[in-house]
N, C-alpha and C. Protein backbone atom coordinates (compact mmCIF):
# COMPACT_ATOMS: atom_id res chain seq x y z
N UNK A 1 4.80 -5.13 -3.48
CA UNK A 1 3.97 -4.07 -2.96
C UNK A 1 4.84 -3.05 -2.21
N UNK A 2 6.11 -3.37 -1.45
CA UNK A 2 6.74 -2.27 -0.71
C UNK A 2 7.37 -1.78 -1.95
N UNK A 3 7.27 -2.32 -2.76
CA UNK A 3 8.64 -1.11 -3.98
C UNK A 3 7.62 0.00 -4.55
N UNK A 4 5.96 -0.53 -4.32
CA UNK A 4 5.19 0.84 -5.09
C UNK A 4 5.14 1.51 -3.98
N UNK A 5 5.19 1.25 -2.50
CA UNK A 5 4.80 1.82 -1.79
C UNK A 5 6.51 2.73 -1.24
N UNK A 6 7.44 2.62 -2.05
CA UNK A 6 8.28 3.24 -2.15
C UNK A 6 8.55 4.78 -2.77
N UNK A 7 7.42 4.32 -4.18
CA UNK A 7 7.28 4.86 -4.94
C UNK A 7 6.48 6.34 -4.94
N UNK A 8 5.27 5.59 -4.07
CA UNK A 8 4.01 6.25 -3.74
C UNK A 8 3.63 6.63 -2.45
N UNK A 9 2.77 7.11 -1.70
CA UNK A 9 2.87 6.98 -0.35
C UNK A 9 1.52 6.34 0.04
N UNK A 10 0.08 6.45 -0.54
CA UNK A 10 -0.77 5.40 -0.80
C UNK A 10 -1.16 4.60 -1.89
N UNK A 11 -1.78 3.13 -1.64
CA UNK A 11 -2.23 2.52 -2.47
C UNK A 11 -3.04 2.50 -2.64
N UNK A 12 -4.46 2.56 -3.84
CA UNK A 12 -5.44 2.55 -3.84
C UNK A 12 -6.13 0.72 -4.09
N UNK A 13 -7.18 0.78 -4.36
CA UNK A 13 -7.62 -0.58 -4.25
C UNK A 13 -7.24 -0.91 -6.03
N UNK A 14 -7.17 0.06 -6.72
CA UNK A 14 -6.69 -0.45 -8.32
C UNK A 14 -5.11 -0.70 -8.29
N UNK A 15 -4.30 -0.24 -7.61
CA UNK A 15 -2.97 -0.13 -6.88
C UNK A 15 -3.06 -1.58 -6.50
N UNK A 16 -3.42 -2.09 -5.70
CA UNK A 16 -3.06 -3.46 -5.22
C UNK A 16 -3.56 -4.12 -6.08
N UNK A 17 -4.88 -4.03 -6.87
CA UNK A 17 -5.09 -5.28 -8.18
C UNK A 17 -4.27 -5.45 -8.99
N UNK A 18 -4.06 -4.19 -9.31
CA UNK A 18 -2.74 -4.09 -10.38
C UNK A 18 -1.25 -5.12 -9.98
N UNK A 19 -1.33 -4.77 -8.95
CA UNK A 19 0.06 -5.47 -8.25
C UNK A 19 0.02 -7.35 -7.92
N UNK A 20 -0.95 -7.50 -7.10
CA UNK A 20 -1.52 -9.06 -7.14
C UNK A 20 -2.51 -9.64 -7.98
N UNK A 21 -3.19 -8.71 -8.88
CA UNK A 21 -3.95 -9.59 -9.22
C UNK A 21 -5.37 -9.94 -9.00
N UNK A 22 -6.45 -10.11 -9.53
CA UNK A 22 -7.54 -9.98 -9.14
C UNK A 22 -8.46 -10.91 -8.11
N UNK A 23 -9.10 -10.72 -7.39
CA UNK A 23 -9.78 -11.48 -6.65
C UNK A 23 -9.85 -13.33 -6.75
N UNK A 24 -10.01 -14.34 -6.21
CA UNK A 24 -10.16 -15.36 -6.73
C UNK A 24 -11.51 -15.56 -7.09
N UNK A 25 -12.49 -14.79 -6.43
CA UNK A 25 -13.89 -14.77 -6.57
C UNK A 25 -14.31 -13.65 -7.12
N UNK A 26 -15.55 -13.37 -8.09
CA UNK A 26 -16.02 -12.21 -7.76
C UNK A 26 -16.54 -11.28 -7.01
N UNK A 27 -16.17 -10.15 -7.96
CA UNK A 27 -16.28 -8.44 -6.95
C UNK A 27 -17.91 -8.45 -6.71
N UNK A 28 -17.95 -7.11 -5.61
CA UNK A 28 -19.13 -7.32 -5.27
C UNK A 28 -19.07 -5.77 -6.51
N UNK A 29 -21.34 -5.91 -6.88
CA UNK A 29 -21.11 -4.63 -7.62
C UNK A 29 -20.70 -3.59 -7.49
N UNK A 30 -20.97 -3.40 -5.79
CA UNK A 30 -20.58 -2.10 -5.29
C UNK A 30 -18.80 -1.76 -5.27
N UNK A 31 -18.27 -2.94 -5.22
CA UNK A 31 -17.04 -2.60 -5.58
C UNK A 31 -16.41 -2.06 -6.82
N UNK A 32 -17.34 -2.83 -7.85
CA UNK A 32 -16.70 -2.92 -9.31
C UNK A 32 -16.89 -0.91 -9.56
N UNK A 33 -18.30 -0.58 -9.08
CA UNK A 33 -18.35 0.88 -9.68
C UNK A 33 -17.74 1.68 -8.78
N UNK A 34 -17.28 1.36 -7.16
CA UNK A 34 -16.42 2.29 -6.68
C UNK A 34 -14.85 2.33 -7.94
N UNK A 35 -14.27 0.87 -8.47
CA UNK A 35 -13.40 1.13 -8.74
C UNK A 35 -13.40 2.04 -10.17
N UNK A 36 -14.58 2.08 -10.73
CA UNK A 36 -14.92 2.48 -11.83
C UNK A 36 -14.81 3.74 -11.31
N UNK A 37 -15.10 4.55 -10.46
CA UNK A 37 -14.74 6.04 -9.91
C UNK A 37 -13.54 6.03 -9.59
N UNK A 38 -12.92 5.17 -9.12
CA UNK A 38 -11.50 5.70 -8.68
C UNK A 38 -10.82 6.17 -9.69
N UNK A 39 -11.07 4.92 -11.34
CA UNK A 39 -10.15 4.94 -12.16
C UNK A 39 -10.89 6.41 -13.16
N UNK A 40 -11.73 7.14 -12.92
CA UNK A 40 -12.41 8.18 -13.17
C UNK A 40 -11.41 9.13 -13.00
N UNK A 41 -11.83 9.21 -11.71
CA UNK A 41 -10.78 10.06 -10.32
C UNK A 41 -9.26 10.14 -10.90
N UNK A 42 -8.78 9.02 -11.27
CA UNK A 42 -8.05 9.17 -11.63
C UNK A 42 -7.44 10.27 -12.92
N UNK A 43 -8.10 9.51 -13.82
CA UNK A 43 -7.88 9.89 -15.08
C UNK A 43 -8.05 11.54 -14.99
N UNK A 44 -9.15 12.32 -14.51
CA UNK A 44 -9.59 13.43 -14.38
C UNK A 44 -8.15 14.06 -14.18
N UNK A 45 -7.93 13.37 -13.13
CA UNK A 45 -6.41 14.57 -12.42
C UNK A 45 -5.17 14.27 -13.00
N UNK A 46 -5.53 13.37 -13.94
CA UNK A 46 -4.16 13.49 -14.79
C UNK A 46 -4.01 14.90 -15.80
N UNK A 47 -5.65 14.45 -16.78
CA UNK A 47 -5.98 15.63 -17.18
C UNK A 47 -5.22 16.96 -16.93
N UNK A 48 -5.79 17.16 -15.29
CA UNK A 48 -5.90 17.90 -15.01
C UNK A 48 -3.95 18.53 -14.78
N UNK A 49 -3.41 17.64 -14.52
CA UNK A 49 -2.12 18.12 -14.23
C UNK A 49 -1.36 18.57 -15.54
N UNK A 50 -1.87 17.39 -16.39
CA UNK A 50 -1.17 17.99 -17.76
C UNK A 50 -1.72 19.41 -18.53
N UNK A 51 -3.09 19.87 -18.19
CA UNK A 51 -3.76 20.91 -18.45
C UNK A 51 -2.45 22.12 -17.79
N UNK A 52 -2.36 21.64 -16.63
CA UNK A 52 -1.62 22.99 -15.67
C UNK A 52 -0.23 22.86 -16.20
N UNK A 53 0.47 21.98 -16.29
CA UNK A 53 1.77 21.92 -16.78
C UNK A 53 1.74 22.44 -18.05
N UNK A 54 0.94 22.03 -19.10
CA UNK A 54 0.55 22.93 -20.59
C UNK A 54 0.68 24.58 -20.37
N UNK A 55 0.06 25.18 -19.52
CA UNK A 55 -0.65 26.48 -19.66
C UNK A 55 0.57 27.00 -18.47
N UNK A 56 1.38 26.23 -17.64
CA UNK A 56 2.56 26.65 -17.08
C UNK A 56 3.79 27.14 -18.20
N UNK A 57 3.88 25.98 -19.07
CA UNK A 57 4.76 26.15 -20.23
C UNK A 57 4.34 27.26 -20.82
N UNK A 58 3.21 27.56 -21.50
CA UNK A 58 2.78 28.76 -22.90
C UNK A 58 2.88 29.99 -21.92
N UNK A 59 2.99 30.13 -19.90
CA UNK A 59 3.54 31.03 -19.42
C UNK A 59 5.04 31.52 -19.33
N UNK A 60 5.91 30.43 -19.51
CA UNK A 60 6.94 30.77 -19.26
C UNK A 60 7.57 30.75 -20.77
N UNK A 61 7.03 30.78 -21.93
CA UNK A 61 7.15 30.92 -22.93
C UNK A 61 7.07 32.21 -23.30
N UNK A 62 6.14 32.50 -22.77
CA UNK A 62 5.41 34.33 -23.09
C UNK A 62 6.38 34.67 -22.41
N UNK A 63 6.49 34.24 -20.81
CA UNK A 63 7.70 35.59 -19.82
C UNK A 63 8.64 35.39 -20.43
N UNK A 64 8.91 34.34 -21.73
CA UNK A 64 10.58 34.63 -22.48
C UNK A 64 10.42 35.74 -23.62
N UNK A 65 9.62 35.33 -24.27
CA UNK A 65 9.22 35.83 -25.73
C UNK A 65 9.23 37.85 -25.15
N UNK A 66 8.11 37.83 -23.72
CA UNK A 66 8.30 39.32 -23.79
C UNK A 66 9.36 39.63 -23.11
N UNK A 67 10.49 39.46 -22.53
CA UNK A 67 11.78 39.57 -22.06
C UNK A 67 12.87 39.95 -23.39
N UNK A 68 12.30 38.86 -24.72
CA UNK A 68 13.16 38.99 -25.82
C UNK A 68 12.74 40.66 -26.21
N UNK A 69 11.30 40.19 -26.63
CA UNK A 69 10.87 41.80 -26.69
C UNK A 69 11.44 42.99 -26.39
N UNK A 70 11.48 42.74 -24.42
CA UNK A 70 11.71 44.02 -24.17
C UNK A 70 13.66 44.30 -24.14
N UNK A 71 14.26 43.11 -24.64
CA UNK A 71 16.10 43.06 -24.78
C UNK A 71 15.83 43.98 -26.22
N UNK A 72 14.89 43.48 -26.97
CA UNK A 72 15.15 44.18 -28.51
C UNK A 72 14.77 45.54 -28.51
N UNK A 73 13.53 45.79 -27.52
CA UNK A 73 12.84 47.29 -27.72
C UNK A 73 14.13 48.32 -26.87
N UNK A 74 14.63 47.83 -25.69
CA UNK A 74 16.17 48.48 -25.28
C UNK A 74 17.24 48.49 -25.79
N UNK A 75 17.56 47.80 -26.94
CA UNK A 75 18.83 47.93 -28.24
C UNK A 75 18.05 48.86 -28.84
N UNK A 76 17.14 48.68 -29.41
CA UNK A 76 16.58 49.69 -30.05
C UNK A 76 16.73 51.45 -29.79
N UNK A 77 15.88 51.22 -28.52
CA UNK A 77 15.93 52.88 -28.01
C UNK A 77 17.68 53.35 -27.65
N UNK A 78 18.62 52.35 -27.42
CA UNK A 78 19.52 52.41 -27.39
C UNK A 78 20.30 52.87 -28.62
N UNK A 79 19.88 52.11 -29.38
CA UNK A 79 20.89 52.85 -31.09
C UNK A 79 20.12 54.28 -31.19
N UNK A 80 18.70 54.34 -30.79
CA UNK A 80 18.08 55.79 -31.44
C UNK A 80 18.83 56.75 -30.64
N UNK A 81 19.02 56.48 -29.47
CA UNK A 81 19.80 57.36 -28.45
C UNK A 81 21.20 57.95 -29.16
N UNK A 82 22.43 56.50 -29.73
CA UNK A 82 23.30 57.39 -30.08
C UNK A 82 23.01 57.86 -31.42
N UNK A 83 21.84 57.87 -32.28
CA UNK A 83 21.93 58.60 -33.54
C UNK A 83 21.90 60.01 -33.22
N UNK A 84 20.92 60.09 -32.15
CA UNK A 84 20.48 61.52 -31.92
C UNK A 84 21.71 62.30 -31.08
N UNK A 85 22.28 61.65 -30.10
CA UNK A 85 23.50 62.07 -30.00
C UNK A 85 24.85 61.97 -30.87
N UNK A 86 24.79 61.39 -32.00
CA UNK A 86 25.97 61.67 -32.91
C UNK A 86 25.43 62.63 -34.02
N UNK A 87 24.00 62.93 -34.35
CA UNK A 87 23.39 64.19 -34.93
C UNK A 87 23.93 65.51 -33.99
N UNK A 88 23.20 65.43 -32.61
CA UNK A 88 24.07 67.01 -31.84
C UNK A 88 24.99 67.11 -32.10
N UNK A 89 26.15 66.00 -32.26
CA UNK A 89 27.34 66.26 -32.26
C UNK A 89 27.68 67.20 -33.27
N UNK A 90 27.03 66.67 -34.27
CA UNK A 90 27.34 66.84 -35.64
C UNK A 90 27.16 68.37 -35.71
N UNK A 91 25.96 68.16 -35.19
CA UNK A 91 25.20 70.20 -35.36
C UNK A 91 26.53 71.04 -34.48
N UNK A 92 26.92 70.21 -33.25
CA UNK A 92 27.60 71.34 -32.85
C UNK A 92 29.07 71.69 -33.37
N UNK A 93 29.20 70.63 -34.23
CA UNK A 93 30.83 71.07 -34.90
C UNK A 93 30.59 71.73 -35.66
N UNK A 94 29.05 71.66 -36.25
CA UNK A 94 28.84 72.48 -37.45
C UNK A 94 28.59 73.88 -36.90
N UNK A 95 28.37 74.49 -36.10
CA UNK A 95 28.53 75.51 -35.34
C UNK A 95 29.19 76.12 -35.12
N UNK A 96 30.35 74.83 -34.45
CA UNK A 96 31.65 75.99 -34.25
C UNK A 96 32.34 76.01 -35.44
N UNK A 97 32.40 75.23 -36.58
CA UNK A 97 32.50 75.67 -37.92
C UNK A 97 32.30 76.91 -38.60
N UNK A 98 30.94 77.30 -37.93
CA UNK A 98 30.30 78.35 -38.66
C UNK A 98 30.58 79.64 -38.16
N UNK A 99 31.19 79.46 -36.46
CA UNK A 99 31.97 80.86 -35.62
C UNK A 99 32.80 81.16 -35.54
């Protein structure tokens, strides 16, 4: 019991069955359906964590995906930049060509 409680910082009452073992007698009912909520309780917020860790991931997926985006849409405007400046160029040699 101290190595879960190493582990964990409380034990619940499914926590210690788990660990020793069940009653020598039987539970009372009121016990059996508290534990039937705990292990509810439980399960719910597992759910629930893996729900948030899911929808954490497909966020930091997107903040990559539009980061890639916006690296490609700035190469981009970047090459259009020097076409249009190696076009002026062009016009203006052709200019002084022409004077």
């Amino acid at each position: 019991m101290a190595e879960k409680l190493l582990e964990v910082e409380n034990l619940d009452l499914i926590d210690i069955i788990n660990l020793i073992g069940n009653r020598p007698y039987p539970m009372q009912e009121y016990i059996k359906e508290y534990i039937e909520e705990i292990k509810e309780s439980k399960r719910l917020e597992e759910e629930q964590k893996l729900l948030k860790a899911k929808e954490a991931q497909e966020k930091l997926e997107a903040g990559e995906k539009a980061e890639e985006n916006k690296k490609e849409n700035d190469v981009s405007v970047k090459n259009n930049e020097e076409v249009e400046k190696d076009e002026d160029n062009k016009e203006k040699e052709n200019e002084k060509k022409t004077k």
